[in-house]
N, C-alpha and C. Protein backbone atom coordinates (compact mmCIF):
# COMPACT_ATOMS: atom_id res chain seq x y z
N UNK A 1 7.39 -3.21 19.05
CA UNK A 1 6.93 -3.35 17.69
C UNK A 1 5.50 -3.88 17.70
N UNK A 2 5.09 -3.09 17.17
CA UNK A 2 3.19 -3.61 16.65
C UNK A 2 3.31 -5.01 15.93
N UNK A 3 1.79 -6.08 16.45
CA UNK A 3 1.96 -7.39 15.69
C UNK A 3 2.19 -7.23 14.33
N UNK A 4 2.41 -8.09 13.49
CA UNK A 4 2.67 -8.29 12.51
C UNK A 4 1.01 -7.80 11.68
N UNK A 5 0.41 -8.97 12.32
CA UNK A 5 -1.29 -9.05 12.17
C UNK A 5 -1.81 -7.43 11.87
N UNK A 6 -1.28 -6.82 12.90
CA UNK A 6 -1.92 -5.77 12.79
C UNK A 6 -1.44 -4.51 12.07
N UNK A 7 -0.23 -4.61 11.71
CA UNK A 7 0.28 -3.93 10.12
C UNK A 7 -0.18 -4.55 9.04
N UNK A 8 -0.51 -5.81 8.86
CA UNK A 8 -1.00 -6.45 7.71
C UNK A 8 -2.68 -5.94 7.54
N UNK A 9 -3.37 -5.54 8.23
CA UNK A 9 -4.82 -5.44 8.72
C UNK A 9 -4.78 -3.56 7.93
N UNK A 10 -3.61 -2.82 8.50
CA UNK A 10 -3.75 -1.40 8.34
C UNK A 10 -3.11 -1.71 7.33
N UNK A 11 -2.26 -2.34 6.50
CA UNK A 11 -2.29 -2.25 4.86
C UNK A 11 -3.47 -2.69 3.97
N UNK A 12 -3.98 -3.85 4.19
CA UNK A 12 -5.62 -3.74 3.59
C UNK A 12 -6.37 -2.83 4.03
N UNK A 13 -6.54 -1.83 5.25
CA UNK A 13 -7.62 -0.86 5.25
C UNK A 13 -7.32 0.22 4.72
N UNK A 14 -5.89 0.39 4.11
CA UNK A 14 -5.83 1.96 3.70
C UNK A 14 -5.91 1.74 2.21
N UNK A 15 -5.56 0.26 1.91
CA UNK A 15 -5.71 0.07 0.14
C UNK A 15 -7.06 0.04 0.42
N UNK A 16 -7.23 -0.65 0.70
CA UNK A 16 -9.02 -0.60 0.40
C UNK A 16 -9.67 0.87 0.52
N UNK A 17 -9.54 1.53 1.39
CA UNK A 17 -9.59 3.29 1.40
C UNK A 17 -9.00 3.80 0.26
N UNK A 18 -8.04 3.52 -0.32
CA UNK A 18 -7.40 4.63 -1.34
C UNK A 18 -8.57 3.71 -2.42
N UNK A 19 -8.58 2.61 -2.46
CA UNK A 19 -9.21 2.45 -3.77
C UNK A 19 -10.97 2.55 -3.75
N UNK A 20 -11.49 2.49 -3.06
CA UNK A 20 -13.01 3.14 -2.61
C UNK A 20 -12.67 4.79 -3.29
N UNK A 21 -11.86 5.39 -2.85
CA UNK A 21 -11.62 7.06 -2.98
C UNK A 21 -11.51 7.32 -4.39
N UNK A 22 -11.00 6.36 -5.26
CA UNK A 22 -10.80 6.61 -6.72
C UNK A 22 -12.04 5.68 -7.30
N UNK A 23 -12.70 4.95 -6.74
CA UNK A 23 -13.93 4.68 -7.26
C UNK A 23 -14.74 5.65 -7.66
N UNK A 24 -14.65 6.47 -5.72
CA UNK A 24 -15.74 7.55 -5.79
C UNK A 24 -15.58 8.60 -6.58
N UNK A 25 -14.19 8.95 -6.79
CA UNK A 25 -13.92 10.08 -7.18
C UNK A 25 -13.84 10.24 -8.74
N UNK A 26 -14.61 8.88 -9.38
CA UNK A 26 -14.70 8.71 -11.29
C UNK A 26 -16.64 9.29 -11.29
N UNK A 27 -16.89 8.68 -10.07
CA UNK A 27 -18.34 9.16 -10.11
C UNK A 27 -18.10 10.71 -10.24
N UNK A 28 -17.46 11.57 -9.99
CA UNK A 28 -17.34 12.95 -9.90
C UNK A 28 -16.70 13.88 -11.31
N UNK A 29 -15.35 13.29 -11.29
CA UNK A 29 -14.71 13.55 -13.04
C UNK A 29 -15.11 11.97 -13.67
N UNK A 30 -14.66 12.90 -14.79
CA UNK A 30 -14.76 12.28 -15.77
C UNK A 30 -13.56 11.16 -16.10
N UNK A 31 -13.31 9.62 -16.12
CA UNK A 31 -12.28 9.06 -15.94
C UNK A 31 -11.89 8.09 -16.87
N UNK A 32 -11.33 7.89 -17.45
CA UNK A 32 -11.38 6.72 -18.38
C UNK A 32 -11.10 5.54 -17.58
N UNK A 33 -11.82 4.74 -18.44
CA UNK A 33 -11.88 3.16 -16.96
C UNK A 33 -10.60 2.88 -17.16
N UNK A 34 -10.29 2.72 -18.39
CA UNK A 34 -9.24 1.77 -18.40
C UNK A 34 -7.64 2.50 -17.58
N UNK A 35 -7.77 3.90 -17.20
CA UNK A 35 -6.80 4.33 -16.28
C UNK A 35 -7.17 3.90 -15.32
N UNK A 36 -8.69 3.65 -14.72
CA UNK A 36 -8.85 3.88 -13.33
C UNK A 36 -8.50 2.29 -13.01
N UNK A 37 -8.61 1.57 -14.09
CA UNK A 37 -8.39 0.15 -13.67
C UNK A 37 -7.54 -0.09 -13.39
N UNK A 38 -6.42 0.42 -14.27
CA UNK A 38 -4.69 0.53 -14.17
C UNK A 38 -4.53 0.85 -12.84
N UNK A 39 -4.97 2.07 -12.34
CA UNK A 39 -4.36 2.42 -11.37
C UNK A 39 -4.98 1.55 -10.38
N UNK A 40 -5.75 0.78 -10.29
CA UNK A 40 -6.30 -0.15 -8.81
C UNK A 40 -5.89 -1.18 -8.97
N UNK A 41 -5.14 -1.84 -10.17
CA UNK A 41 -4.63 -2.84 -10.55
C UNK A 41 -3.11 -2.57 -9.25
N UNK A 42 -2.72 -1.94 -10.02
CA UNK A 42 -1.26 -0.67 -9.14
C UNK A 42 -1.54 -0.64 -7.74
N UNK A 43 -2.35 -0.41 -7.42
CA UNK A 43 -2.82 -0.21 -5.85
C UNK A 43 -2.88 -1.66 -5.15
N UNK A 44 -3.50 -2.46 -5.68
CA UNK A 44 -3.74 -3.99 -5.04
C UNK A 44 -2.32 -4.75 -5.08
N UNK A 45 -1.58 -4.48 -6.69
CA UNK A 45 -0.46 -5.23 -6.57
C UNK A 45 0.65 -4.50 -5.27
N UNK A 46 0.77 -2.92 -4.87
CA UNK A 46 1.53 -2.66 -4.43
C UNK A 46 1.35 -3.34 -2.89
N UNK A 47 -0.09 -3.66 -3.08
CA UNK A 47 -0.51 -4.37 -1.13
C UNK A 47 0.22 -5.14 -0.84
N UNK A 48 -0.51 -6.33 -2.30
CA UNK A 48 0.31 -7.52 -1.84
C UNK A 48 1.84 -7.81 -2.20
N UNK A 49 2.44 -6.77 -2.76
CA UNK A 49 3.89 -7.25 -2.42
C UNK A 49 4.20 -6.59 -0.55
N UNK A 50 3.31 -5.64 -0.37
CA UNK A 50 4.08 -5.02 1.33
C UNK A 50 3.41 -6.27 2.06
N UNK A 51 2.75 -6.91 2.37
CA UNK A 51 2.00 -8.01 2.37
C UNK A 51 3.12 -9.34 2.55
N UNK A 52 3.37 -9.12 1.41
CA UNK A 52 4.47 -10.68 1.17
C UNK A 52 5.98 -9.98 1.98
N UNK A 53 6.04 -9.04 1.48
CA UNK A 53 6.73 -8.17 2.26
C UNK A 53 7.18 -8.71 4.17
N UNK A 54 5.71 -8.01 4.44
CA UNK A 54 5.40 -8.32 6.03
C UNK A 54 5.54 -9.82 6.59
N UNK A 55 5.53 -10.79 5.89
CA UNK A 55 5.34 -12.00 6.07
C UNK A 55 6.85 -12.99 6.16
N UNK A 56 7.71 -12.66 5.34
CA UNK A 56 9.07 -12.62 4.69
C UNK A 56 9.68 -11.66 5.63
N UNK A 57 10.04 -11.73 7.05
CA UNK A 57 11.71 -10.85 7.40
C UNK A 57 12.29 -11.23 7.37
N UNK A 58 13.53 -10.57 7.17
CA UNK A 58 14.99 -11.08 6.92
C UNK A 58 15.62 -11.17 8.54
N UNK A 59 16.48 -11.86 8.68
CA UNK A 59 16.88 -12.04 10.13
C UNK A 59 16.23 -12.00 10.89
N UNK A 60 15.33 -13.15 11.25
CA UNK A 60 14.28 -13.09 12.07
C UNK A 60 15.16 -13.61 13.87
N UNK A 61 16.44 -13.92 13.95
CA UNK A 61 17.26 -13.85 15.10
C UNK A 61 17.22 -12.80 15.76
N UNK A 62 17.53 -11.76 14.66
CA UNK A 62 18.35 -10.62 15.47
C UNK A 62 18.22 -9.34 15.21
N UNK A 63 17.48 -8.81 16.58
CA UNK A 63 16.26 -8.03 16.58
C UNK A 63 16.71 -6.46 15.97
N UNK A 64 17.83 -6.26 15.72
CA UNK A 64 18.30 -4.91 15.05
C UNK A 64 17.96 -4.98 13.51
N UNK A 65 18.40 -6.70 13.32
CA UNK A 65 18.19 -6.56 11.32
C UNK A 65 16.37 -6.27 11.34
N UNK A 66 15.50 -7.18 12.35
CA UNK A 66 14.52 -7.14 12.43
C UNK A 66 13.91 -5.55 12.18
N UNK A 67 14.27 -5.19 13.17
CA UNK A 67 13.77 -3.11 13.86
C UNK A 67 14.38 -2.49 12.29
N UNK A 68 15.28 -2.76 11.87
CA UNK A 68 15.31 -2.06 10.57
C UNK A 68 14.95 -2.27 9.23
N UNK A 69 14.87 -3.25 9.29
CA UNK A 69 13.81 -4.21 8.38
C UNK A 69 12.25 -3.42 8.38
N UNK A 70 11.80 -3.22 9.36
CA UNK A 70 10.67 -2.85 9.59
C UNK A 70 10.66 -1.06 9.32
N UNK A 71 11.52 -0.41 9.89
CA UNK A 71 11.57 0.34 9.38
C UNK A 71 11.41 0.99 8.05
N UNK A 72 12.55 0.22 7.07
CA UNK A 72 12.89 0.60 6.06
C UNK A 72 11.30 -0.03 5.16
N UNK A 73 10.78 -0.82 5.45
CA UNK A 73 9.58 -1.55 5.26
C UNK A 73 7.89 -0.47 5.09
N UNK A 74 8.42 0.05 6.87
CA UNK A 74 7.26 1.85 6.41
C UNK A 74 7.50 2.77 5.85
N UNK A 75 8.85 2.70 5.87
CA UNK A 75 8.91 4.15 5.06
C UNK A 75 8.32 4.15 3.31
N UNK A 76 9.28 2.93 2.86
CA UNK A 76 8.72 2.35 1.61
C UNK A 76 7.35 2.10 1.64
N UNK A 77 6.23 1.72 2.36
CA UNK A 77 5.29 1.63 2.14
C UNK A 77 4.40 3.24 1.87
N UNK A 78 5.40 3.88 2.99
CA UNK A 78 4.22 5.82 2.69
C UNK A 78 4.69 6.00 1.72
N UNK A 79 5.99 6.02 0.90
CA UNK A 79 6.28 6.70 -0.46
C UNK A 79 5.24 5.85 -1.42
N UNK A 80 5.36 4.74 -1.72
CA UNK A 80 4.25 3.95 -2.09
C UNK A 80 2.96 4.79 -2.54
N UNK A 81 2.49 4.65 -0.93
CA UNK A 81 1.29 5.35 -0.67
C UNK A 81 1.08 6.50 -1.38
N UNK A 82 1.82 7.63 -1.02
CA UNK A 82 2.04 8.85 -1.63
C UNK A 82 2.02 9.04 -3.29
N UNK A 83 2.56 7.82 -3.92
CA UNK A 83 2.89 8.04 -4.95
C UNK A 83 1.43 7.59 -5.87
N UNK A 84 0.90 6.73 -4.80
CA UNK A 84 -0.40 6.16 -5.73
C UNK A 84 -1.47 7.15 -5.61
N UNK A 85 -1.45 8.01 -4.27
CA UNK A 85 -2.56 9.06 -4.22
C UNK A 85 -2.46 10.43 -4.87
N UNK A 86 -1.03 10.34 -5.40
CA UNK A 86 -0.94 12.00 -6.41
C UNK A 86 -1.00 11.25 -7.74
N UNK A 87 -0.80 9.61 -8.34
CA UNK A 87 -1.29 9.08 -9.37
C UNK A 87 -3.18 9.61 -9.64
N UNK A 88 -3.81 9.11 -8.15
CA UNK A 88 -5.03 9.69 -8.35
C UNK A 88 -5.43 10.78 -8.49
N UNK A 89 -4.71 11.81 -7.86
CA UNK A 89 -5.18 13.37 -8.14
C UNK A 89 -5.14 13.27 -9.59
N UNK A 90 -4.20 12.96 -10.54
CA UNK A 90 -3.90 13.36 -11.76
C UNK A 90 -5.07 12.54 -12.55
N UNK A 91 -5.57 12.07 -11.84
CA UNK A 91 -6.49 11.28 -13.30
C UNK A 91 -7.29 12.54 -13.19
């Protein structure tokens, strides 16, 4: 299993990437702020709950609750992901 540190590090660089990308991408269409705010509002809060998330495992004994914990932890984080970057296509 990858440090902790360093899943916490690649969840701030890809929020920070998705939300740079919808910065850039109001310079291009036309956007109403107050969606684009919404949606980076959405983006930061979803960090820091995977964040508090990462910090918080459950059964930290026993390394199966652990390994699936973590699991179930990425998967939820790409749907996440996914869901905030077809939020952005649509603006």
């Amino acid at each position: 299993m990858a440090s902790r540190r360093k899943l916490k590090k690649t969840i701030h660089y890809i929020t920070s990437e998705l939300v740079t990308e919808m910065y850039v991408m109001s310079l291009f269409k036309k956007i109403e702020e107050e969606k684009l705010d919404n949606l980076v509002d959405k983006t930061i809060n979803t960090k820091d709950e995977f964040i508090s998330r990462v910090n918080h495992v459950d059964g930290k004994k026993d390394s199966k609750i652990v390994k699936s914990y973590f699991r179930k932890l990425r998967t939820d984080w790409l749907t996440a992901i996914e869901n905030l970057v077809e939020e952005a296509k649509a603006l």
